[in-house]
Protein backbone atom coordinates (compact mmCIF):
# COMPACT_ATOMS: atom_id res chain seq x y z
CA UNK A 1 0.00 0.00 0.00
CA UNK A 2 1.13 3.65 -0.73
CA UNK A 3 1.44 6.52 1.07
CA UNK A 4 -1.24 8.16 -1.00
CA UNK A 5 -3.89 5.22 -0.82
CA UNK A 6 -3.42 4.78 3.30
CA UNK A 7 -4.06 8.41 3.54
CA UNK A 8 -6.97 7.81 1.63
CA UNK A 9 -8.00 4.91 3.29
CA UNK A 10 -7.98 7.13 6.37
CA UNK A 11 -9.39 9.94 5.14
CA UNK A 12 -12.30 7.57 4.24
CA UNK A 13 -12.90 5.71 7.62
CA UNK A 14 -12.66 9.31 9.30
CA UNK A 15 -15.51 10.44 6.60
CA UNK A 16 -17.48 7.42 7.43
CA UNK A 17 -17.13 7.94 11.05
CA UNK A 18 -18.05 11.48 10.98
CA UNK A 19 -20.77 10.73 8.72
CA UNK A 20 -22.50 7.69 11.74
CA UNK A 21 -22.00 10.04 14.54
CA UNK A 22 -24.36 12.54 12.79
CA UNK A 23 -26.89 10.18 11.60
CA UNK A 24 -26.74 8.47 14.84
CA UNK A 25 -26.92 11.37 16.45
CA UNK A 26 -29.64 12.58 14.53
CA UNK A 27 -31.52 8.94 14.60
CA UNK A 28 -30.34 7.08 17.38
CA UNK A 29 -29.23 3.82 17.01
CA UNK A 30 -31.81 1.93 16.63
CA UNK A 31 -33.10 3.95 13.58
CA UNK A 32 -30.41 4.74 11.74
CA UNK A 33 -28.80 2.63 9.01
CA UNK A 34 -25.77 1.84 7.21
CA UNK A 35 -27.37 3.14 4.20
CA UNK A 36 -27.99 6.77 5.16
CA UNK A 37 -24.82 6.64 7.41
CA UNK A 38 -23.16 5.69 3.68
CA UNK A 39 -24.81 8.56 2.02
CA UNK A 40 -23.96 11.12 4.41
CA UNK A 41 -20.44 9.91 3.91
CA UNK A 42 -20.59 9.90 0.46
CA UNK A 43 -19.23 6.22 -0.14
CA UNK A 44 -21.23 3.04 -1.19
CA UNK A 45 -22.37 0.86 1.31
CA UNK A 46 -20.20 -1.91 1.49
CA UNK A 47 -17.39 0.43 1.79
CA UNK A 48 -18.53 0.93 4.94
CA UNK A 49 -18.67 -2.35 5.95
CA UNK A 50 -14.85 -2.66 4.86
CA UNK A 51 -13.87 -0.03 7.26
CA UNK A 52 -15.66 -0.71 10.21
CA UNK A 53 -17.82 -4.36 9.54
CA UNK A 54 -21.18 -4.13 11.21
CA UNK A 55 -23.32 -1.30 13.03
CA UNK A 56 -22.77 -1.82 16.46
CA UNK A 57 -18.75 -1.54 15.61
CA UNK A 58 -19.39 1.54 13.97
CA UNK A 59 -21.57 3.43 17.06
CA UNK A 60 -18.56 2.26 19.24
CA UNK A 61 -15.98 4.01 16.68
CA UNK A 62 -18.00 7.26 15.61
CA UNK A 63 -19.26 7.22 19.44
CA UNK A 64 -15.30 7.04 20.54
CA UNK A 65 -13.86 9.35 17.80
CA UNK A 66 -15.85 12.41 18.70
CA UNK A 67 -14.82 11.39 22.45
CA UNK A 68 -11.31 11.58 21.51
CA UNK A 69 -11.84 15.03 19.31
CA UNK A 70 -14.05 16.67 22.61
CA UNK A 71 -10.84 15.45 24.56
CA UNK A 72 -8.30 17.07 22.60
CA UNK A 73 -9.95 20.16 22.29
CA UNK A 74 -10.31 20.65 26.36
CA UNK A 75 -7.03 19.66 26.79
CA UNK A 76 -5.48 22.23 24.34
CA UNK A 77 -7.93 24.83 26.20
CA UNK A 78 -5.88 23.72 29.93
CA UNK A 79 -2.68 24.05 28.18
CA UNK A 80 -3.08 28.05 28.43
CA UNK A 81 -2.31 27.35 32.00
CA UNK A 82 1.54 26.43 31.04
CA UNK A 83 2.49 29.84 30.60
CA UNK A 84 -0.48 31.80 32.01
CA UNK A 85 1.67 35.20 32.42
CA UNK A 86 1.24 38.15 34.89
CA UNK A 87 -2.62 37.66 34.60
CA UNK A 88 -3.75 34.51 35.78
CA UNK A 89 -7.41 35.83 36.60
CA UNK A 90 -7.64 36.81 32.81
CA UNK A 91 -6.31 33.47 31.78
CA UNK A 92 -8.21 31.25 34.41
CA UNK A 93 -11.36 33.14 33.00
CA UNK A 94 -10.37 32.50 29.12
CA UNK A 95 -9.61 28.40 30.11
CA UNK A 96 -13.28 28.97 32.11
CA UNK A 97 -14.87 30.21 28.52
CA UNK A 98 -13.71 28.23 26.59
CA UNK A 99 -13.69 24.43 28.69
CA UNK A 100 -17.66 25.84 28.59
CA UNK A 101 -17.73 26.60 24.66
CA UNK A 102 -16.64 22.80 24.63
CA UNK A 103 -18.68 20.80 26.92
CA UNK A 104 -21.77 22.62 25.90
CA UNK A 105 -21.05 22.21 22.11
CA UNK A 106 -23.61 20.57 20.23
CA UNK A 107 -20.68 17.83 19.41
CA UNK A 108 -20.40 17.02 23.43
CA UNK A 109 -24.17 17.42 24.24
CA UNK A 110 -24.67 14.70 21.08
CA UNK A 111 -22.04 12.64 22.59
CA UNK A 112 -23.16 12.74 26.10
CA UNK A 113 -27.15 11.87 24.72
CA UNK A 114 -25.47 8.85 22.84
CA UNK A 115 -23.42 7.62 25.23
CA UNK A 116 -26.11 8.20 28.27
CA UNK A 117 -29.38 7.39 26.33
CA UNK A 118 -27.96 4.09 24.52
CA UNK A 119 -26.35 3.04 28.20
CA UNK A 120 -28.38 -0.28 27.89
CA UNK A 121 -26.99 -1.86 25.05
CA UNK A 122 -23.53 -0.78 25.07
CA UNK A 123 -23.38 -0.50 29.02
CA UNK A 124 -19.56 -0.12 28.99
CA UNK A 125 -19.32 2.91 26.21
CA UNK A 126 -20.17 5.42 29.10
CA UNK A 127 -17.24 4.45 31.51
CA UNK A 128 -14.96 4.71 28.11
CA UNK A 129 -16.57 7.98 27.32
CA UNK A 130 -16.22 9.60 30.85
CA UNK A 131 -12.60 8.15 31.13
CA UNK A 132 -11.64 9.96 27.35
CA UNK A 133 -13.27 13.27 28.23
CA UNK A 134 -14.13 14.13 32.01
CA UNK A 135 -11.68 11.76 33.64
CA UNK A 136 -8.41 13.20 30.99
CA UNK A 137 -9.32 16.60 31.62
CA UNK A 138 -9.64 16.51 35.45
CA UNK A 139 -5.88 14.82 35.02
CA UNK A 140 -4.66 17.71 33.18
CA UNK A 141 -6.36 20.30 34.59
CA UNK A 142 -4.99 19.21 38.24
CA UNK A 143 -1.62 19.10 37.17
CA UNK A 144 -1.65 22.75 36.13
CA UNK A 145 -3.15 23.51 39.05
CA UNK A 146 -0.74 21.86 41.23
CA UNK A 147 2.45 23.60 38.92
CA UNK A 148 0.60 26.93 39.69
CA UNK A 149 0.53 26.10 43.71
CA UNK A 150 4.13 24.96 43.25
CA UNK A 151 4.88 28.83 41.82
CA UNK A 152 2.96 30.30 44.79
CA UNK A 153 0.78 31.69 42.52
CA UNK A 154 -2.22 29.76 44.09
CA UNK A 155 -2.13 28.40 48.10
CA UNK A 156 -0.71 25.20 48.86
CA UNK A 157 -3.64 22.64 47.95
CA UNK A 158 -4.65 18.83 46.74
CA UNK A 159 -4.79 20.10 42.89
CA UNK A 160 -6.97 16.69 42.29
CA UNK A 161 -9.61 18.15 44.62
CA UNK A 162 -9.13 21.91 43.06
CA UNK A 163 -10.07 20.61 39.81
CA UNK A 164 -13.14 19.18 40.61
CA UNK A 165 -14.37 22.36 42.55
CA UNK A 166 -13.17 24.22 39.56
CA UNK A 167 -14.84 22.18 37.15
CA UNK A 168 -17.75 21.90 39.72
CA UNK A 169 -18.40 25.98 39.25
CA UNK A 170 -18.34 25.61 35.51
CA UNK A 171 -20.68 22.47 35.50
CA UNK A 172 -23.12 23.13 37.97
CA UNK A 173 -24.44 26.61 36.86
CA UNK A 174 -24.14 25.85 33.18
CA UNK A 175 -26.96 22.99 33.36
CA UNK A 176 -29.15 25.12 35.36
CA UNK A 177 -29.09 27.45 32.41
CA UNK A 178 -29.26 24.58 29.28
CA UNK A 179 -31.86 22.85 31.50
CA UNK A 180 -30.28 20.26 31.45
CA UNK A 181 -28.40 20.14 27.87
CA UNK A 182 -31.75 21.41 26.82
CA UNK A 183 -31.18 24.72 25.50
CA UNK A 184 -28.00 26.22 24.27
CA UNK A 185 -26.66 28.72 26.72
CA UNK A 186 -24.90 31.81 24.83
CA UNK A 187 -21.96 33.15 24.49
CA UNK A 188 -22.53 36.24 26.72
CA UNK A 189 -24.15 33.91 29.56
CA UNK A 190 -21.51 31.24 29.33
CA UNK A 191 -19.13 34.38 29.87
CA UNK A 192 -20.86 35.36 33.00
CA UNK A 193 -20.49 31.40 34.55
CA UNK A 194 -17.16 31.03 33.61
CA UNK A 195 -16.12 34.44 35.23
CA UNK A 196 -18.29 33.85 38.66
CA UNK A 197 -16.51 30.51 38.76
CA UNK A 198 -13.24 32.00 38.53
CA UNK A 199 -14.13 34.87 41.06
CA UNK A 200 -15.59 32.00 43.53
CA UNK A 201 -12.23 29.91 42.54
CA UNK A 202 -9.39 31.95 43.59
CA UNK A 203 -11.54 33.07 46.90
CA UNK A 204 -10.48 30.04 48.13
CA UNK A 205 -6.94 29.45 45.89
CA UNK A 206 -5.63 32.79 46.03
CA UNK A 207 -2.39 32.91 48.17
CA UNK A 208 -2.64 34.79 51.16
């Protein structure tokens, strides 16, 4: 095989697995089909089969990729905390935004309805889910946390318990306002969350 025809060959299975997470997530399993899901993609049906073999392997992949995307993207948002500056209340506020923006895309609320509403039949997808997205960015999250106590410029704390209260003051308020996942919460609002949580945050984190 090529170069040129395994990048294609990728470039395929990542069109086909984009394609079944938005007909499943448009669907749900149990009514979608290979057929649309080879449509959407723009390939013919057994090339679908090729890449991934039957439907229930291709929920788990599509299900997983978009886990793995949602993952990358919050951890390139905690990554501003390497190098936050002079201004870590501006920064922690930006990270704040923007781990929002994420978890309340339409992407992450599809993936959390899949994952959640399809628990029964695939009873171990959520545990892989959580462990890809929530679990990873807890991780990473409390070890710029504890590098920040470290540089004194937050108190002396377990960073594994400061990232769930941080996350906690993100989460909490923002599915009060998306009832839950519900409604889309706006950029202005999700603003207004993300800086309250920071305010409430270094309250209790700021050095004396």
């Amino acid at each position: 095989m090529t170069a040129t025809s395994a990048r294609g060959r990728i470039d395929k299975r990542q069109a086909i697995l984009e394609a079944a997470f938005t007909v499943f997530a448009r669907r749900g399993y149990d009514q979608a089909c290979v057929q649309e899901i080879a449509e959407e993609a723009g390939v013919a049906k057994p090339t679908v089969y090729n890449h991934l073999t039957d439907k229930e392997n291709l929920f788990r992949h599509a299900v997983l990729a978009v886990a793995d995307r949602v993952m990358a993207e919050n951890l390139g948002v905690v990554e501003r905390l390497r190098e936050p500056g002079d201004d870590l209340r501006a920064v922690l506020e930006d990270v704040a935004y923007r781990l929002s923006r994420v978890c309340s895309s339409e992407q992450a609320r599809a993936l959390r309805s899949l994952a959640y509403g399809h628990a029964g039949r695939f009873p171990d997808l959520i545990d892989v889910v959580r462990e890809r997205t929530s679990h990873r960015l807890r991780e990473a999250l409390a070890d710029r946390l504890a590098r920040l106590s470290l540089a004194e410029r937050l108190r002396p704390c377990d960073p594994a318990v400061a990232a769930d209260q941080f996350l906690a003051l993100l989460t909490g308020p923002m599915e009060v306002r998306s009832h839950p996942g519900v409604h889309k919460v706006s950029a202005a609002d999700t603003r207004v969350v993300a800086n309250a949580a920071v305010d409430t945050f270094l309250r209790a984190y700021k050095p004396d």
